[in-house]
Protein backbone atom coordinates (compact mmCIF):
# COMPACT_ATOMS: atom_id res chain seq x y z
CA UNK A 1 22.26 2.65 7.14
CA UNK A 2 23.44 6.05 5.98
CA UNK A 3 27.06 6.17 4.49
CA UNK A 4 29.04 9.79 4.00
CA UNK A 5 31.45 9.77 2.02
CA UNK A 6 34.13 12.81 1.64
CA UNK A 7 37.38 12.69 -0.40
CA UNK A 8 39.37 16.39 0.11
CA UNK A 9 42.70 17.23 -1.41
CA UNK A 10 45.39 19.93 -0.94
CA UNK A 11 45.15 22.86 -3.87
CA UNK A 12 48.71 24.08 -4.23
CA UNK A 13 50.80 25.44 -7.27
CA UNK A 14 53.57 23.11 -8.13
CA UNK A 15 56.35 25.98 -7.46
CA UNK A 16 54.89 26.15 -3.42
CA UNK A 17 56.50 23.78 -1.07
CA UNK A 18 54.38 23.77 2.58
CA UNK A 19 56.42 23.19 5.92
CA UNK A 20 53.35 22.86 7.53
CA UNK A 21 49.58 22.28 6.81
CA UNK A 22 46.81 22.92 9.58
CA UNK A 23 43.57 21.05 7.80
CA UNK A 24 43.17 17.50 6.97
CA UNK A 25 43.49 15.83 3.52
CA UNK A 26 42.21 12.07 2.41
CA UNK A 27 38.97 10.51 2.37
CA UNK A 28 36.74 10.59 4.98
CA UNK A 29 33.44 7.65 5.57
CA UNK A 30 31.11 7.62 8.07
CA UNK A 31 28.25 5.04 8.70
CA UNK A 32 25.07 5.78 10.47
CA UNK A 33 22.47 3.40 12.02
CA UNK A 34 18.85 4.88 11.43
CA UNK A 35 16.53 2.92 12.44
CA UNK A 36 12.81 1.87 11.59
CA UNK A 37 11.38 4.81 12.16
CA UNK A 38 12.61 7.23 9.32
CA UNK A 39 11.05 8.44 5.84
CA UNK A 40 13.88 6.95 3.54
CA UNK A 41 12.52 8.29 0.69
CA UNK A 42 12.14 12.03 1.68
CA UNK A 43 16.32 12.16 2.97
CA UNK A 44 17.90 15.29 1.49
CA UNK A 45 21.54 16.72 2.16
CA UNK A 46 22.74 20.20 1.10
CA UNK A 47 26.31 21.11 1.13
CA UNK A 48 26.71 25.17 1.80
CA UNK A 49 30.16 26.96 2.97
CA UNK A 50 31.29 24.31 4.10
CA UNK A 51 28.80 22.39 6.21
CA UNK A 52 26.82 19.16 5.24
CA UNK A 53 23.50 19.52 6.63
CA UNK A 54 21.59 16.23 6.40
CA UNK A 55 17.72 16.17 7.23
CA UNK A 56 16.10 12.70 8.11
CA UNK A 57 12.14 13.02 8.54
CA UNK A 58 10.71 10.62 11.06
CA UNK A 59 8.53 8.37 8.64
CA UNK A 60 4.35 9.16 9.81
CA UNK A 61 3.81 6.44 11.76
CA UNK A 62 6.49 6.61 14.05
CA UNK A 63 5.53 9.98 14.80
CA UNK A 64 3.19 10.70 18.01
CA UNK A 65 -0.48 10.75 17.62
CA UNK A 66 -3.39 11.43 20.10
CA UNK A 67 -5.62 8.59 20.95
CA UNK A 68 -9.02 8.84 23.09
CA UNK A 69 -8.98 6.78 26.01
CA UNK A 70 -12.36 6.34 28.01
CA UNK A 71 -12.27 5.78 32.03
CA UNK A 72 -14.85 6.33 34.60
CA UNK A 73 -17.18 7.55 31.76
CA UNK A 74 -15.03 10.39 31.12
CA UNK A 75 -13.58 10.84 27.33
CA UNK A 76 -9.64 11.99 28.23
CA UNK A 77 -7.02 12.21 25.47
CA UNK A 78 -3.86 10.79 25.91
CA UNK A 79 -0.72 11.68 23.78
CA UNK A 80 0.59 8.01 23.21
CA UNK A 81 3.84 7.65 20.58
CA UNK A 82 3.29 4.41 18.67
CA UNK A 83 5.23 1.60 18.40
């Protein structure tokens, strides 16, 4: 489970009063289901202008692999994801 958490707050001077406001304020948390098949350990997140990118790497054995499969005495590869 991946939890984002985000807390953002209004900057104003004390002497400005606001009639209106067009972006949020307060905490933000999201949860995120990921699975079996990701590299928990190798996660990273980078925050730039603005934007929270998070990469999650598939872990190395749930990505696809080529296995040899013989039929009619023929040698074929097969692209097979495992399981």
């Amino acid at each position: 489970m991946l939890t984002l958490s985000a807390q953002r707050s209004v900057r104003s001077a004390e002497s400005v009063k606001w009639l209106t406001t067009e972006r949020f304020s307060g905490s933000l948390r999201r949860q995120i289901s990921l699975g079996d098949g990701v590299d928990a350990g190798k996660i990273s997140a980078r925050y730039d202008n603005g934007v929270l990118s998070v990469t999650i790497p598939l872990a190395e054995a749930a990505k696809p692999r080529k296995i040899s499969v013989e039929h009619d005495s023929e040698l074929r590869e097969l692209t097979a994801a495992s399981e």
